[in-house]
N, C-alpha and C. Protein backbone atom coordinates (compact mmCIF):
# COMPACT_ATOMS: atom_id res chain seq x y z
N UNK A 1 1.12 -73.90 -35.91
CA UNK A 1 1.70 -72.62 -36.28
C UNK A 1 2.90 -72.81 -37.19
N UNK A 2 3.10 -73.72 -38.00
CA UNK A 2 3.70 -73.60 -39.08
C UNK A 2 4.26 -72.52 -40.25
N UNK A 3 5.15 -71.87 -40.25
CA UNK A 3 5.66 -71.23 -40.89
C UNK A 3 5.19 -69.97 -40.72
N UNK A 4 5.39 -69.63 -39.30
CA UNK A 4 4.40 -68.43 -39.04
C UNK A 4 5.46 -67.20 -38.85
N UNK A 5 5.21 -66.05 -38.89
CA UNK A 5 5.82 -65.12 -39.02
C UNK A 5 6.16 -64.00 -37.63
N UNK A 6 7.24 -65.04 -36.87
CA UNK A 6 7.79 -64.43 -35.56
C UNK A 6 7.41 -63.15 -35.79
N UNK A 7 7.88 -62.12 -36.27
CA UNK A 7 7.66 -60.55 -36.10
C UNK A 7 6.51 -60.43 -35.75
N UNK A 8 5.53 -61.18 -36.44
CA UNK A 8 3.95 -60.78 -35.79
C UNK A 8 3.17 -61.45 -34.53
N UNK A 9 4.08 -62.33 -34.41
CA UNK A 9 3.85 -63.22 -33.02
C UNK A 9 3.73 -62.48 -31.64
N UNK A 10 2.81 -62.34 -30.78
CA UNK A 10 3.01 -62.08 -29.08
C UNK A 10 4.08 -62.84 -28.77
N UNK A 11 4.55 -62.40 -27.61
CA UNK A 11 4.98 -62.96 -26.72
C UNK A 11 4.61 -64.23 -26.39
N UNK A 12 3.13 -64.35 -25.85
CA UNK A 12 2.59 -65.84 -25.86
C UNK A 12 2.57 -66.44 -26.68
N UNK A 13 2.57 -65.89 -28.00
CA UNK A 13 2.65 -67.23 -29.14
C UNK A 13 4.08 -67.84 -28.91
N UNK A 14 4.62 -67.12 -28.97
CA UNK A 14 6.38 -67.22 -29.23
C UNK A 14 6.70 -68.50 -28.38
N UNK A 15 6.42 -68.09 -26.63
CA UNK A 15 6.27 -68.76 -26.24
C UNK A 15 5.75 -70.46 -26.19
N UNK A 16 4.40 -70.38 -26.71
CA UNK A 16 3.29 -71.39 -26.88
C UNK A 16 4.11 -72.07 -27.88
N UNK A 17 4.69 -71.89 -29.04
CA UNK A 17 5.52 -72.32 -30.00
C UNK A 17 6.47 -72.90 -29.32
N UNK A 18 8.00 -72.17 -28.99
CA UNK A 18 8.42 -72.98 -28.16
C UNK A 18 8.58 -74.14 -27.35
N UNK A 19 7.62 -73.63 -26.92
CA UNK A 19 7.30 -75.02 -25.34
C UNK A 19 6.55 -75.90 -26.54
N UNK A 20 5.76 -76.19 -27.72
CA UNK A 20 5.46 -76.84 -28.48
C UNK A 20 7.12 -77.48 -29.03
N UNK A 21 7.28 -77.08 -29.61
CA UNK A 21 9.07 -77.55 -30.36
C UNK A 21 9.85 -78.35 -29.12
N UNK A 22 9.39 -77.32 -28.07
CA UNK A 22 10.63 -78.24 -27.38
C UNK A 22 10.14 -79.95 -26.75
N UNK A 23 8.96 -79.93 -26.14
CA UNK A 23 7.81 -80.90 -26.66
C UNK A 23 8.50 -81.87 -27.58
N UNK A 24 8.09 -81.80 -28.23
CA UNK A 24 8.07 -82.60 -29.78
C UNK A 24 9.94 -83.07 -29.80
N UNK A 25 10.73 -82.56 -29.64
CA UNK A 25 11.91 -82.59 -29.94
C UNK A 25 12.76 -83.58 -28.74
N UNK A 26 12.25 -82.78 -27.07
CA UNK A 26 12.52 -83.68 -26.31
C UNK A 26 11.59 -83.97 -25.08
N UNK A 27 10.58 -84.52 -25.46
CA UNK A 27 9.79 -85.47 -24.89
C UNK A 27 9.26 -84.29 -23.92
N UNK A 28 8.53 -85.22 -22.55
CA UNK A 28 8.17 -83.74 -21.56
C UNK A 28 9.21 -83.88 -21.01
N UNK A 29 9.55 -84.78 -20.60
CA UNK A 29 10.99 -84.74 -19.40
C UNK A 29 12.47 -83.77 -19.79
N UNK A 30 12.32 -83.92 -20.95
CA UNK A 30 13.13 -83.23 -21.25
C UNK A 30 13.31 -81.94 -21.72
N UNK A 31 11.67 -81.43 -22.07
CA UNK A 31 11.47 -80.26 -22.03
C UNK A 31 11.79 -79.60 -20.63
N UNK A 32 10.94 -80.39 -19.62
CA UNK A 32 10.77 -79.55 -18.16
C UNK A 32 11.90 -79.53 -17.48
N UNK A 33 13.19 -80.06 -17.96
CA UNK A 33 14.41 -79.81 -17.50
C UNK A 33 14.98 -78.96 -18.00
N UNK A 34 15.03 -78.68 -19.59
CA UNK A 34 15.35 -77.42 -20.05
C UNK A 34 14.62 -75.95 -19.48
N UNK A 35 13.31 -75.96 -19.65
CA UNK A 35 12.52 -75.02 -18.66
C UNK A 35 13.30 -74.61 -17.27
N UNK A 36 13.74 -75.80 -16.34
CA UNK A 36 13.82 -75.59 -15.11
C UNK A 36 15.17 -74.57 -15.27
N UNK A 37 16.43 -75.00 -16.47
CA UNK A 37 17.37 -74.32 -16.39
C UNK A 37 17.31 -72.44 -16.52
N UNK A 38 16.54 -72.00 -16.95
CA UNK A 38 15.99 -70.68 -17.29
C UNK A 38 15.23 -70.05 -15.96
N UNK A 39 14.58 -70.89 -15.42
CA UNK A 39 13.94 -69.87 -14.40
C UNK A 39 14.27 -69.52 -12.84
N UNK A 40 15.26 -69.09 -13.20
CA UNK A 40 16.88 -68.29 -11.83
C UNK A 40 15.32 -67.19 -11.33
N UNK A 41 14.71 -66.87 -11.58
CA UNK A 41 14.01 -65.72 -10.68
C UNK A 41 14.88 -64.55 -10.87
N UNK A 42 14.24 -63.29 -10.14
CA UNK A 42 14.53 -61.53 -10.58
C UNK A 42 15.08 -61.44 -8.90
N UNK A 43 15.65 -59.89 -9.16
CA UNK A 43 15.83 -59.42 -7.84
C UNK A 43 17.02 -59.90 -6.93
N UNK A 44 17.08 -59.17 -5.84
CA UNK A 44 18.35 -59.18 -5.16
C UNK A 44 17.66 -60.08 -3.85
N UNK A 45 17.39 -61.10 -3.66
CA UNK A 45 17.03 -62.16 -2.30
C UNK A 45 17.39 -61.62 -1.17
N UNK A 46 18.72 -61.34 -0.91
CA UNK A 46 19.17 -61.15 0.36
C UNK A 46 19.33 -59.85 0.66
N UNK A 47 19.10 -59.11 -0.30
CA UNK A 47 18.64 -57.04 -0.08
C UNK A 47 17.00 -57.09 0.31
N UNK A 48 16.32 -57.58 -0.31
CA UNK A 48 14.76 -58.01 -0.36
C UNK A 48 14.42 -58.68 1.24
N UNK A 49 15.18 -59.96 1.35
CA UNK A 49 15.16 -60.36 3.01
C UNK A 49 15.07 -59.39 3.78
N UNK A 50 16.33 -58.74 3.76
CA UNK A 50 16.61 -58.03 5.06
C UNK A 50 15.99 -56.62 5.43
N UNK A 51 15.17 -56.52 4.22
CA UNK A 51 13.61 -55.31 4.36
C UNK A 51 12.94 -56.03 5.19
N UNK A 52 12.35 -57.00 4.52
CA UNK A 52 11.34 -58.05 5.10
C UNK A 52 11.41 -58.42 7.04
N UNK A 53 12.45 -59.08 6.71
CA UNK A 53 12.86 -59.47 8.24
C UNK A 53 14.19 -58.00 9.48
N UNK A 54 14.71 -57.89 8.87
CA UNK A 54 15.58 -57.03 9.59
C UNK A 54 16.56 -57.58 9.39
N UNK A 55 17.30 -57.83 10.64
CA UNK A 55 18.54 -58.31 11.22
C UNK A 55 18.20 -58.82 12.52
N UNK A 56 17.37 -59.86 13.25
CA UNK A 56 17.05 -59.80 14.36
C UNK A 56 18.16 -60.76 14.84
N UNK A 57 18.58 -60.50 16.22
CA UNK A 57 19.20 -61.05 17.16
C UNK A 57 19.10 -62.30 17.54
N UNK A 58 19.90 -63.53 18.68
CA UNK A 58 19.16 -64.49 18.58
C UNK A 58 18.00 -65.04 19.78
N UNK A 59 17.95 -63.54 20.31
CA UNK A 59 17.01 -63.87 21.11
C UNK A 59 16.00 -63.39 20.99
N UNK A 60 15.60 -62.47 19.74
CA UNK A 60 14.42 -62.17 18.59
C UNK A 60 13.67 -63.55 18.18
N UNK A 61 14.57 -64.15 17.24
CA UNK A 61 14.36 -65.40 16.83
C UNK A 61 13.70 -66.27 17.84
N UNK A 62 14.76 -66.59 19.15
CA UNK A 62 13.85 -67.42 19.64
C UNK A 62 12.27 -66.82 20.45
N UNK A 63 12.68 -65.92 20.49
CA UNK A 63 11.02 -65.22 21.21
C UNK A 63 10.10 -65.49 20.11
N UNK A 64 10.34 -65.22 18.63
CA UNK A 64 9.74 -65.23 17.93
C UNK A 64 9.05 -66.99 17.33
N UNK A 65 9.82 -67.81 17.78
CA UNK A 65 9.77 -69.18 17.58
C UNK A 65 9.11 -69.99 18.69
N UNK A 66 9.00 -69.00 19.81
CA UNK A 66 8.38 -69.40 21.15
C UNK A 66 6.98 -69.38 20.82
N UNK A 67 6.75 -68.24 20.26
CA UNK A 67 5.21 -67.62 20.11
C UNK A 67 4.45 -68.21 19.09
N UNK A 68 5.42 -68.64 18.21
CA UNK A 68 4.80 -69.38 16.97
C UNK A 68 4.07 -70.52 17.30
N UNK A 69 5.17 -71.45 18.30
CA UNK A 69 4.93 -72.61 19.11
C UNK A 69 3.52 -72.40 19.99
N UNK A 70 3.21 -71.22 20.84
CA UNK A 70 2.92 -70.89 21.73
C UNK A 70 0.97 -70.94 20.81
N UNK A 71 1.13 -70.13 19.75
CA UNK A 71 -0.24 -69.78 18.96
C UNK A 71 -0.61 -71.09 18.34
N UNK A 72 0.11 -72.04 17.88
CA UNK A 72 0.12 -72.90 17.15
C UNK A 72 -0.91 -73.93 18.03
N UNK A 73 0.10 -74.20 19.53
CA UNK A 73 -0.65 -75.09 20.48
C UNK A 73 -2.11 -74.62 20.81
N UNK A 74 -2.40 -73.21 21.08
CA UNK A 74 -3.70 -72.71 20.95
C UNK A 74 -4.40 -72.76 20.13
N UNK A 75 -4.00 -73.32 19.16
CA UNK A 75 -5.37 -73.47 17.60
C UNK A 75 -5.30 -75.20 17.39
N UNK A 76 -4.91 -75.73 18.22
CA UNK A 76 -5.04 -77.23 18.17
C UNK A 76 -6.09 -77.40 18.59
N UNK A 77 -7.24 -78.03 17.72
CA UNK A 77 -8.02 -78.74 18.89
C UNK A 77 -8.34 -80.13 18.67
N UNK A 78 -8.29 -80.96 19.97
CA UNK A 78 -8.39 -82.42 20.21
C UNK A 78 -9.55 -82.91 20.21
């Protein structure tokens, strides 16, 4: 893609380019470290958690860690 004309590029080209250049420029290792610096993820984690899970107590938890234990040993088989 030589001398190609960003404005008309997708997204994926743009991309595909990119990750090509960066490639070429610094090796893979050093691409996939630059990569790694960029991808922080979306969203609020710990607003998102506490939909998910609640706020449980700590004797939620352990009931809940009992049972895990409890189903787990029942799907073993010897």
């Amino acid at each position: 893609m030589k001398n190609a004309d960003i404005r008309l590029m997708t997204l994926v080209q743009i991309r595909k380019l990119g990750i090509e250049i960066l490639n070429q420029h610094l090796g893979i290792a050093g691409m996939i470290r630059f990569l790694q610096q960029g991808e922080t993820g979306w969203g609020d984690y710990t607003k998102d958690r506490e939909k998910w899970l609640g706020n449980p107590d700590l004797k939620e938890l352990f009931d809940a860690v009992k049972k895990s234990e409890t189903d787990n040993a029942a799907n073993i088989n010897y």
